[in-house]
Protein backbone atom coordinates (compact mmCIF):
# COMPACT_ATOMS: atom_id res chain seq x y z
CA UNK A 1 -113.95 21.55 -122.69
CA UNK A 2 -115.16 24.14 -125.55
CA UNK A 3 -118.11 26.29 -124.36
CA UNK A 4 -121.70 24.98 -125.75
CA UNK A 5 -123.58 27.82 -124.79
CA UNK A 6 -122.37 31.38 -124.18
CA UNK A 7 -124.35 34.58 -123.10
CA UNK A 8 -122.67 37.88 -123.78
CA UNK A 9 -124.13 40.78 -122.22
CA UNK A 10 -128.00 39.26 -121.57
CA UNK A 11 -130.66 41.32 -120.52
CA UNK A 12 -134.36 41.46 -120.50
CA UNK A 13 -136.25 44.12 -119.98
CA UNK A 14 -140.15 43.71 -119.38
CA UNK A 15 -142.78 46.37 -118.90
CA UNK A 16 -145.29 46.11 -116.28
CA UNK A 17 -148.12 49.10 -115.24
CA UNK A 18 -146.36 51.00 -117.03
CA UNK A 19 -142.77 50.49 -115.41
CA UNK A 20 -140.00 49.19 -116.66
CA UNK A 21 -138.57 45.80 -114.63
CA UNK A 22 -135.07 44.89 -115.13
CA UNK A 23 -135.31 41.00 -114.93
CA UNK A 24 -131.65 40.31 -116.17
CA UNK A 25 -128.97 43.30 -116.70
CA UNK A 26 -125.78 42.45 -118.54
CA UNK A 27 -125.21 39.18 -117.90
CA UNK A 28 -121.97 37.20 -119.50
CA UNK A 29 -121.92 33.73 -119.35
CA UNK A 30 -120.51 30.61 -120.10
CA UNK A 31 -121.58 26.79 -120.23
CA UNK A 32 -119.02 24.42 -121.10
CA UNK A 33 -120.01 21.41 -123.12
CA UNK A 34 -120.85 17.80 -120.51
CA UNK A 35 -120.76 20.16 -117.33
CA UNK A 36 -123.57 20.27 -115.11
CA UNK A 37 -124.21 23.93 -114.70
CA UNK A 38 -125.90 25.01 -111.50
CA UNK A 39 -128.18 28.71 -111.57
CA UNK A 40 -129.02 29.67 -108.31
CA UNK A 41 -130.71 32.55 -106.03
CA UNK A 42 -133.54 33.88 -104.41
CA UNK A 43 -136.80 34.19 -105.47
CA UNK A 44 -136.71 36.95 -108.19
CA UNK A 45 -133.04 36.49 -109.36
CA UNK A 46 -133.58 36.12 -112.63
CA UNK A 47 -133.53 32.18 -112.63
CA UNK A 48 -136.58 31.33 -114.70
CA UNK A 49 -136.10 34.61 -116.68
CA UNK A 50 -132.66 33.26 -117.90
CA UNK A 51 -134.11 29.35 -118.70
CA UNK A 52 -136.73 31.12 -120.95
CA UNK A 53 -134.38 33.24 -123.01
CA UNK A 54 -132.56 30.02 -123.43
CA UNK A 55 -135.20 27.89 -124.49
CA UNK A 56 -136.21 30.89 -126.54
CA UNK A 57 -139.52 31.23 -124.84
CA UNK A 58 -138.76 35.36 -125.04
CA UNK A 59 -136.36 37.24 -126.72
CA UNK A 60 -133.45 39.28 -125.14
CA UNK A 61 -133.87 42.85 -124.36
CA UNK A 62 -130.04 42.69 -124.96
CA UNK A 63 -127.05 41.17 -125.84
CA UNK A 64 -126.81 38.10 -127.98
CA UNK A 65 -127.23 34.09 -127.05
CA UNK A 66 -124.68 31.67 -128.91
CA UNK A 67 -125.80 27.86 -128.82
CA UNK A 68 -122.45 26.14 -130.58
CA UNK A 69 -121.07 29.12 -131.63
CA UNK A 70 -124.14 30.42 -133.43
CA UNK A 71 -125.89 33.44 -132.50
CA UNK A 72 -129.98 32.06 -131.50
CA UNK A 73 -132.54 34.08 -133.20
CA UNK A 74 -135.77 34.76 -131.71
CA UNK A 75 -137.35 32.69 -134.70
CA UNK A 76 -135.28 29.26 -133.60
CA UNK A 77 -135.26 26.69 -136.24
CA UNK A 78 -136.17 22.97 -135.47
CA UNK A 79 -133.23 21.83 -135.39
CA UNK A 80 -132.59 24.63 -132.36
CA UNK A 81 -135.21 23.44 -130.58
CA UNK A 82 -135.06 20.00 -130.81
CA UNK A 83 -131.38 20.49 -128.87
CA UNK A 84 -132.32 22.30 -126.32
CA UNK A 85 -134.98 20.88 -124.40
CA UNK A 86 -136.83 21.36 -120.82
CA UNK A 87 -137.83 19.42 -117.97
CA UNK A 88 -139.81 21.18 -115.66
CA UNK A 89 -140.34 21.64 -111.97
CA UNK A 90 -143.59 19.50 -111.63
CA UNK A 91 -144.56 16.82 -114.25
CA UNK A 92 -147.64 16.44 -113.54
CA UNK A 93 -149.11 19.86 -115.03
CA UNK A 94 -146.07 19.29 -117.69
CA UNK A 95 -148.04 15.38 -118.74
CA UNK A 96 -151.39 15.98 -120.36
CA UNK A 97 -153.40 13.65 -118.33
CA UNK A 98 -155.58 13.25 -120.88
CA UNK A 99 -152.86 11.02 -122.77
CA UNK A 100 -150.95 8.01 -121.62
CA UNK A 101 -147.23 8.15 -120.88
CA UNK A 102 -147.01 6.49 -124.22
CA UNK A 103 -148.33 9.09 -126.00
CA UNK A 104 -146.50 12.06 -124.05
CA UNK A 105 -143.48 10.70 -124.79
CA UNK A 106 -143.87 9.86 -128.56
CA UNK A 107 -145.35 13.52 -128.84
CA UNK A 108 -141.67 14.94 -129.71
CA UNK A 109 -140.76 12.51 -132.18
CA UNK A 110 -143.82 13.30 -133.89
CA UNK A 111 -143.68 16.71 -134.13
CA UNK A 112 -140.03 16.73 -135.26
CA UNK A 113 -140.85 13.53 -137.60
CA UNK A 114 -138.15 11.85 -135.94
CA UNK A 115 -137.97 7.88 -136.99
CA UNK A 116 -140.91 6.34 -138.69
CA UNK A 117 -144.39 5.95 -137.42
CA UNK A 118 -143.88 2.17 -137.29
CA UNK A 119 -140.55 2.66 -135.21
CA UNK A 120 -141.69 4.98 -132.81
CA UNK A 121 -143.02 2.99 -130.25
CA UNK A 122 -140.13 0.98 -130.07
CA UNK A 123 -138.51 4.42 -129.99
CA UNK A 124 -140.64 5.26 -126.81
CA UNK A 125 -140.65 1.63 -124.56
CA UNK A 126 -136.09 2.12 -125.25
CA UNK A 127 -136.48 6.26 -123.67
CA UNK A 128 -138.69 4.43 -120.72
CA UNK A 129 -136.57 2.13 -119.71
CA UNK A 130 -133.51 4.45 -119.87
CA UNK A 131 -134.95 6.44 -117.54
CA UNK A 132 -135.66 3.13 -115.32
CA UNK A 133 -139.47 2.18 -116.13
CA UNK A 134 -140.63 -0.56 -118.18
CA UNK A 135 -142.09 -0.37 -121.46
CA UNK A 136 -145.52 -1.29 -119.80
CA UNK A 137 -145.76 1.92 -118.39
CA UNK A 138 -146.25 3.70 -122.32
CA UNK A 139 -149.61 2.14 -121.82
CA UNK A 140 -150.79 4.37 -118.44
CA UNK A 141 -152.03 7.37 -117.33
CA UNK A 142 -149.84 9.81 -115.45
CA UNK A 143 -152.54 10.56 -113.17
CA UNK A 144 -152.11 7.02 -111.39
CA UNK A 145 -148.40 7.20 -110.67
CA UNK A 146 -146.13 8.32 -107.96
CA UNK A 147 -144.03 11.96 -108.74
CA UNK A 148 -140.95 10.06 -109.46
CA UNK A 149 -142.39 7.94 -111.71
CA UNK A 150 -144.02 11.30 -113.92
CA UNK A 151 -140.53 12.97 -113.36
CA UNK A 152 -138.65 10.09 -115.13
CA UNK A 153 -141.48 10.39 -117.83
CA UNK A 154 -140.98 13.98 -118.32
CA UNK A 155 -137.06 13.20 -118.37
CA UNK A 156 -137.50 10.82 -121.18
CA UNK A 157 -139.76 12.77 -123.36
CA UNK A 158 -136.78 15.69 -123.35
CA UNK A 159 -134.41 12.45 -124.13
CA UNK A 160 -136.75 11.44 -127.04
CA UNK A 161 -135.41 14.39 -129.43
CA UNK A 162 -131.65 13.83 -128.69
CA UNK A 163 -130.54 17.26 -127.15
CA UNK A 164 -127.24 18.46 -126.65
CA UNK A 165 -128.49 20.60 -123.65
CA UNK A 166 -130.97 20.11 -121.34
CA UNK A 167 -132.88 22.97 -119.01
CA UNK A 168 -133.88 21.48 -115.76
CA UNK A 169 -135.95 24.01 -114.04
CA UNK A 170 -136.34 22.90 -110.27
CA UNK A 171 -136.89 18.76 -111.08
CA UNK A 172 -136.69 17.49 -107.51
CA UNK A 173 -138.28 20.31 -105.55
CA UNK A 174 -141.58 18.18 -105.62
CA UNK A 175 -139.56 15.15 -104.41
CA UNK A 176 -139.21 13.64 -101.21
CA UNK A 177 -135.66 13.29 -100.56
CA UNK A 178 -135.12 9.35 -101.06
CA UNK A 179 -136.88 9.90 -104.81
CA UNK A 180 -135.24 12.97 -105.41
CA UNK A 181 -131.29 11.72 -104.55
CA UNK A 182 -132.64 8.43 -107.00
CA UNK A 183 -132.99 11.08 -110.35
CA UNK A 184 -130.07 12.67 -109.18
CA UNK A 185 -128.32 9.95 -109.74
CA UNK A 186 -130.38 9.04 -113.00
CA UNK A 187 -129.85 12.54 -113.90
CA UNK A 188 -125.84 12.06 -113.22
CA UNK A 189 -125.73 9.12 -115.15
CA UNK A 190 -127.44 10.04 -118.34
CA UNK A 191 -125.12 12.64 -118.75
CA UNK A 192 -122.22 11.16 -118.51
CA UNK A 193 -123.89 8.60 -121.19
CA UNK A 194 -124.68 10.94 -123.67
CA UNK A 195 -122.49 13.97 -122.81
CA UNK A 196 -125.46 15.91 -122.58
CA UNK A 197 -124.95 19.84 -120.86
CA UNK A 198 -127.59 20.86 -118.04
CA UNK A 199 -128.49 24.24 -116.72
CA UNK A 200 -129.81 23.00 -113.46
CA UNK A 201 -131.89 26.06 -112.07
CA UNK A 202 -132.44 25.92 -108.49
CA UNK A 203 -132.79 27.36 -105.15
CA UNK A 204 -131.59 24.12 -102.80
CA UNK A 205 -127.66 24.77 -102.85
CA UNK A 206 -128.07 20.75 -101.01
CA UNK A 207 -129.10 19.58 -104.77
CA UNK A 208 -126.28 21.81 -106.14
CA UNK A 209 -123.65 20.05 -104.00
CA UNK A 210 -125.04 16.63 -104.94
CA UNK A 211 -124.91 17.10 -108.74
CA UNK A 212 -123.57 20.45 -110.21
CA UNK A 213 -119.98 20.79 -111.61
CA UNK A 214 -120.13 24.72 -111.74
CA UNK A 215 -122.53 27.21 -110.52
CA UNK A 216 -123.83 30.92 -110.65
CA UNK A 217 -125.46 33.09 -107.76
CA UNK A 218 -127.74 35.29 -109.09
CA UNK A 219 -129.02 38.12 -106.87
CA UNK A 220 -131.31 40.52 -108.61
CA UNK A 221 -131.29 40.23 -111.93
CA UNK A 222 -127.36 40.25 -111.93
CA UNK A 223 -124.87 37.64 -112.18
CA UNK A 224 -122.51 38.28 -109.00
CA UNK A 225 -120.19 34.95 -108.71
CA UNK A 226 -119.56 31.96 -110.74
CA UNK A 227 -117.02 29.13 -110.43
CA UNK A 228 -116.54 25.03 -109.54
CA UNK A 229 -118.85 24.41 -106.86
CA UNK A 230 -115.86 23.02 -104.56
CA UNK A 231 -114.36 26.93 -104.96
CA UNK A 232 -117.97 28.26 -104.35
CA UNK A 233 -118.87 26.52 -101.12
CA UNK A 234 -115.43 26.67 -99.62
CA UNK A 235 -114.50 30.08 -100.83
CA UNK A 236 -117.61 32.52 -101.72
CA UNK A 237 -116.83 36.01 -102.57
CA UNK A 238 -119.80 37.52 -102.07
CA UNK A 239 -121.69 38.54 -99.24
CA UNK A 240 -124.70 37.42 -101.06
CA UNK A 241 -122.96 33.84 -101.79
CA UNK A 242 -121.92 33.74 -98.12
CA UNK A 243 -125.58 34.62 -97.19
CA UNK A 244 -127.03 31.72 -99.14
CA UNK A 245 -124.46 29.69 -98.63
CA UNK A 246 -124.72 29.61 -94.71
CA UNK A 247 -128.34 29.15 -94.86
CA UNK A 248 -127.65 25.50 -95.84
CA UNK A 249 -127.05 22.87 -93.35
CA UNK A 250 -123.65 21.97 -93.32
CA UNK A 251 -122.65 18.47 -95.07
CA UNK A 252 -122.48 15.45 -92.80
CA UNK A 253 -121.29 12.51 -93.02
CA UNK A 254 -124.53 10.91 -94.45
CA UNK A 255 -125.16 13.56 -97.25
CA UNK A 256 -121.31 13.37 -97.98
CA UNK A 257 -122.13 9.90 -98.58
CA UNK A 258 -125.28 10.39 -100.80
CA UNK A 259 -123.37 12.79 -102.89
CA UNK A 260 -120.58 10.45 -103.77
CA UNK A 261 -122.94 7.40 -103.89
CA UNK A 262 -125.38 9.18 -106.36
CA UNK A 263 -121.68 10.30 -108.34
CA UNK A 264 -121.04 6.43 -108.30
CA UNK A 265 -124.24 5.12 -109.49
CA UNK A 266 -124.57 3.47 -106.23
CA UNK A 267 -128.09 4.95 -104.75
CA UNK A 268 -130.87 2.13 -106.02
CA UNK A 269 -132.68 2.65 -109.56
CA UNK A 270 -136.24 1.24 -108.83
CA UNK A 271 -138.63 3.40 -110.24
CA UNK A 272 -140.31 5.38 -107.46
């Protein structure tokens, strides 16, 4: 695999009362293209700090972000931001309620004039039922469905302009566990169908075992392990890993089997 995002030397600096707060310090990193990247750490690691320099949301103090190859400027061009898109922790304030799912989804190809105004709404009932709703649902609110239901939503508008790499900050936290293991797996299998890349911040190492290929601990604003999540489970380095790490339940037989079942494609698709 040839890297599809690299991070050399990151940081970001941000000024607050008049103090300086180190949110990310020197931080070298690399995503490999189709992998399922996993960021993880306490609360004030870093996490979000790093998903916004990414989706260019602030600039770097320091150090220089390649997407491709190509050093990001803080100015991205649309073609920049159409490939790296976001789903966010809770769809609901992400959906305008004020337009149907129809409309949220079509807003993307819209603003990037993607397909025809004619072919759009075909364009929108195909992304909704990749993501396991009927095309019906273009014509409701979000405010009358269940949080799976918006999640899958906010899932296919990021679909709609055809990214190479997907942010995924938190997406099942909300989620009871039955919904959240069912876009897991919906999450597992539209990667694999359109080689997409995620960087899959979160703080449940459970989720990380279930769907990530790599991760990174983050402690502090500082990037202090990374590697396959088999090596980082069975073998952390750290203290800090180990600390995190042991705070997690240890797998049974019954997650075990979740994890391999959503892997499979075997957990059930209906749209909840």
């Amino acid at each position: 695999m040839s890297a599809i995002l690299e991070l050399d030397g990151v940081g970001k600096t941000f000024a607050a009362d008049g103090h300086r707060v180190v949110a990310l310090e020197d931080v070298s990193l690399a995503f490999e293209r189709g992998e399922c990247h996993a960021i993880v750490g306490e609360s004030g690691s870093g996490k979000t700090t790093l998903a916004n320099l990414v989706l260019g949301l602030i600039p770097p103090s320091a150090g220089t972000i390649r997407f491709n190859g190509v050093p990001l400027p803080g100015e991205r061009s649309r073609e920049q931001r159409r490939a790296i898109q976001l789903v966010q922790q809770n769809p609901l304030s992400a959906l305008n309620p004020r337009r149907s799912v129809g409309a949220s989804v079509r807003l993307p190809l819209d603003v990037h004039g993607i397909g025809t105004s004619a072919s759009r709404a075909g364009r929108v009932a195909a992304l909704l039922e990749e993501v396991g709703l009927d095309g019906d649902y273009a014509r409701r609110s979000p405010r009358g469905l269940s949080g799976g239901q918006r999640q899958r939503i906010a899932i296919a508008r990021a679909l709609a302009c055809e990214p190479e790499l997907i942010v995924l900050d938190e997406p099942t936290s909300a989620l009871d566990v039955l919904v959240q293991a069912r876009v897991l797996q919906l999450l597992h299998r539209l990667r694999a169908a359109r080689g997409l890349t995620y960087l899959f911040i979160t703080h449940d190492l459970a989720v990380v075992r279930a769907i990530a290929s790599r991760v990174s601990v983050f402690q502090k604003g500082r990037l202090v392990e990374t590697g396959t999540v088999e090596v980082i489970f069975s073998s952390p380095r750290t203290a800090y890993t180990r600390q995190l790490i042991g705070a997690v339940p240890v797998v049974t037989d019954e997650e075990a089997r979740l994890r391999d079942a959503i892997r499979s494609g075997a957990v059930p698709m209906d749209a909840t």
